[in-house]
Protein backbone atom coordinates (compact mmCIF):
# COMPACT_ATOMS: atom_id res chain seq x y z
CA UNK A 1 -13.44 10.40 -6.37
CA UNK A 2 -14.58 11.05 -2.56
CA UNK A 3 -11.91 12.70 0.18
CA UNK A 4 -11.25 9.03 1.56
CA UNK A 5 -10.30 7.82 -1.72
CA UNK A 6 -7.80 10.63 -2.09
CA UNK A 7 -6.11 10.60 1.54
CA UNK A 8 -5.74 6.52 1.60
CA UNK A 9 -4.29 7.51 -1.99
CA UNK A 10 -1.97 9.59 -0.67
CA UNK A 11 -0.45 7.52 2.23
CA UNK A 12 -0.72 4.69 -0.04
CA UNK A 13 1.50 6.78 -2.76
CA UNK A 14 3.99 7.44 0.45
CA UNK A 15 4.35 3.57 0.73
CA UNK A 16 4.88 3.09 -2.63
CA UNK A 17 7.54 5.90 -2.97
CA UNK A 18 9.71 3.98 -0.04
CA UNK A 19 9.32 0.91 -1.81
CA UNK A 20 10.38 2.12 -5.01
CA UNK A 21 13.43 3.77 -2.93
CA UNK A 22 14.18 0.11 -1.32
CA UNK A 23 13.68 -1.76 -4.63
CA UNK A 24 16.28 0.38 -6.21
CA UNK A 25 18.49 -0.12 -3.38
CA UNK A 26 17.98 -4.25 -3.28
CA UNK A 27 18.52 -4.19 -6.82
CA UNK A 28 21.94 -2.43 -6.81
CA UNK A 29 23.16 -4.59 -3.97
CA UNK A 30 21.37 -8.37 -5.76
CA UNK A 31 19.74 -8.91 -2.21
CA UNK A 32 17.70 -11.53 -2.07
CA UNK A 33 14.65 -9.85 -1.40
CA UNK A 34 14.88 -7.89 -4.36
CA UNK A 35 11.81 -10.19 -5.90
CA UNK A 36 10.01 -9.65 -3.20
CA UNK A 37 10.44 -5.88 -3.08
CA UNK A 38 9.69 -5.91 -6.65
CA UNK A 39 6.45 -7.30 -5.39
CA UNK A 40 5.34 -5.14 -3.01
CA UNK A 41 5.81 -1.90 -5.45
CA UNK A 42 3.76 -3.30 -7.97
CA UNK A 43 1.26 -4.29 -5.82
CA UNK A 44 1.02 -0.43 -4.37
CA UNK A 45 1.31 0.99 -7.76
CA UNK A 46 -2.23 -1.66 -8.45
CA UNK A 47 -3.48 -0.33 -5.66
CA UNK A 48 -2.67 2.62 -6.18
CA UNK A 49 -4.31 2.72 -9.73
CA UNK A 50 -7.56 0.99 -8.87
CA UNK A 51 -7.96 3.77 -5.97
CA UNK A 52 -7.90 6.52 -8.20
CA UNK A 53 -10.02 4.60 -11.31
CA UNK A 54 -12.74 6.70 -12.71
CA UNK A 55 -15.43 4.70 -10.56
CA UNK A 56 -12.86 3.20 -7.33
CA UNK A 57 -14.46 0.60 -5.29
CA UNK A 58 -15.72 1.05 -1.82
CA UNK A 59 -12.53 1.59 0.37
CA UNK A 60 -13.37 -1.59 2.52
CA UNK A 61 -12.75 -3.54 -0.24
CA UNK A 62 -8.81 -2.19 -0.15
CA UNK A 63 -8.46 -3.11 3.40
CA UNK A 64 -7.65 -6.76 3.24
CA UNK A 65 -4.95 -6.13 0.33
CA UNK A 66 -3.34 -3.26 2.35
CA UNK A 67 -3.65 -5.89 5.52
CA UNK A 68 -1.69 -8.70 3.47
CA UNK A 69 0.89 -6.20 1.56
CA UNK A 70 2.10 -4.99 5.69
CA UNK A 71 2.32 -8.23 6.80
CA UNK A 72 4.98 -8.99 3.54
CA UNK A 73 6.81 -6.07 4.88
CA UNK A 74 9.75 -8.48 6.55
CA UNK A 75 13.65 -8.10 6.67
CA UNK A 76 14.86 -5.11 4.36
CA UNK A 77 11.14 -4.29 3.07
CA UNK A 78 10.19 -3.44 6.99
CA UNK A 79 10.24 0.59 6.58
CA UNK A 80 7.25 0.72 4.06
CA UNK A 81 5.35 -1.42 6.84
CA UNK A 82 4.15 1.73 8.86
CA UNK A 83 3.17 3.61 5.81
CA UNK A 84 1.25 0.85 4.57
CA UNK A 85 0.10 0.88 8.30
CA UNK A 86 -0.72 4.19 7.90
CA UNK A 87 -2.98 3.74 4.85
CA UNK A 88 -4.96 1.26 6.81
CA UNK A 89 -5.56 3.76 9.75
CA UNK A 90 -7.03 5.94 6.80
CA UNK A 91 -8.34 3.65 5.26
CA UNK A 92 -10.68 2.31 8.68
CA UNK A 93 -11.19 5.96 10.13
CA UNK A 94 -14.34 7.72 9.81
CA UNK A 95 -16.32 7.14 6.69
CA UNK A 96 -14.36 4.22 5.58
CA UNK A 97 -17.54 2.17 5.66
CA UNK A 98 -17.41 0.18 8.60
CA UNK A 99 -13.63 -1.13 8.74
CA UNK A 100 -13.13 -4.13 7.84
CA UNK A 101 -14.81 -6.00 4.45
CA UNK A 102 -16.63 -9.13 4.69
């Protein structure tokens, strides 16, 4: 696994971390976004996963699933947005293949 697999890995464990923290939360309180919470931390813990497989795809091919998984951030789930954010910055910077997939 490269360096840019490992430090969008990182921020993308951060995310997931905050979500877990907020799904716990929603849960305790029966929010209504507590589905959708549960959403979002399995979807980082996937993401998670496939970014540190034995043989990860390119990281452009993460880009539009981090893009969609910050724009669920809404309502209670909006603190994990920047770190999701954050793993995009990452995720684009040098190295990251060009930005955006096709």
């Amino acid at each position: 696994m490269g360096a840019l697999h490992e430090n969008v890995g990182v921020a993308v464990r951060k995310a997931r971390d905050q979500a877990k923290e907020l799904l716990t939360l929603l849960e305790s309180q029966g929010h209504p976004q507590t589905g959708q919470s549960s959403s979002l931390y399995l979807a980082l813990v996937s993401l998670q996963k496939r970014l540190f497989a034995a043989e990860p795809l390119p990281i452009a091919k993460f880009i539009p699933d981090l893009e969609q998984l910050a724009r669920d951030c809404t309502g209670k789930l909006a603190p994990v947005k920047p770190l999701i954010e954050a793993a995009l910055r990452v995720a684009r910077g040098p190295g990251a293949g060009g930005g955006r997939a096709a």
